[in-house]
Protein backbone atom coordinates (compact mmCIF):
# COMPACT_ATOMS: atom_id res chain seq x y z
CA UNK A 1 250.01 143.21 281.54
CA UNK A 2 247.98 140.48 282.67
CA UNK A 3 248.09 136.88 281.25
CA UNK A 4 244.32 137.77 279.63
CA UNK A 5 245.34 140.92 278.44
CA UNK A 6 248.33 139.38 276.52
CA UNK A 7 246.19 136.45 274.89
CA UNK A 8 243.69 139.11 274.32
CA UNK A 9 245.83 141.22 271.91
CA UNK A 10 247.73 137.92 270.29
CA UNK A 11 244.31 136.94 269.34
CA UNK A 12 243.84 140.60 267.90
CA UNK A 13 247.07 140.08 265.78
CA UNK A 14 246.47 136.96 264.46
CA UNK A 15 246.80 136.87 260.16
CA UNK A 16 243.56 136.47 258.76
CA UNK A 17 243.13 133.32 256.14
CA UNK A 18 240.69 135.05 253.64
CA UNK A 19 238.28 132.94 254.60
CA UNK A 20 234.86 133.85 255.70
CA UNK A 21 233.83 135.53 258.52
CA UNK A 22 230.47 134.05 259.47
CA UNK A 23 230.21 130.43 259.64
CA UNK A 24 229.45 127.48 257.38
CA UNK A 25 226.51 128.55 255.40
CA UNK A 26 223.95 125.17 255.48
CA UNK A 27 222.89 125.76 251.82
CA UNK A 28 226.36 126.02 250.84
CA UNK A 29 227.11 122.15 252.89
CA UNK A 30 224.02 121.25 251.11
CA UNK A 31 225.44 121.58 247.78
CA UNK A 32 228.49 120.45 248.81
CA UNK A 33 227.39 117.20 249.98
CA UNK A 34 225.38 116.88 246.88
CA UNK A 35 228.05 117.09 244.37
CA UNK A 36 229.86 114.71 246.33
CA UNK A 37 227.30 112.08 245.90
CA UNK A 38 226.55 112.87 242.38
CA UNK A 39 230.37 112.78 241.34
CA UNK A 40 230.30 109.38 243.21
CA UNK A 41 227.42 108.15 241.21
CA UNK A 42 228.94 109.35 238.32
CA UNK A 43 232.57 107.75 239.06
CA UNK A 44 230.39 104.52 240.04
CA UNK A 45 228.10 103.82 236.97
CA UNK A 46 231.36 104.29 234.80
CA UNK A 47 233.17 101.29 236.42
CA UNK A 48 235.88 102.92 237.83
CA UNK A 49 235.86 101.76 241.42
């Protein structure tokens, strides 16, 4: 067994996270980043920072 061979299959083997298996979806950063600011609008016109 060659050294790509054996990276090869640990690669196969590796546990799976349950997370997605495409990438980052740009709407999904989108909203993301959105609630961030709004929640730091939010937190900011309370007076708590």
């Amino acid at each position: 067994m060659t050294s790509t061979a054996a990276s090869a299959d640990l690669a196969e083997t590796r546990t799976r996270t349950g997370g997605p298996d495409d990438g980052p979806n740009v709407l999904e950063h989108i909203l993301g980043w959105t609630l961030v600011v709004v929640l730091a609008m939010f937190v900011t016109q309370l007076g708590l920072i």
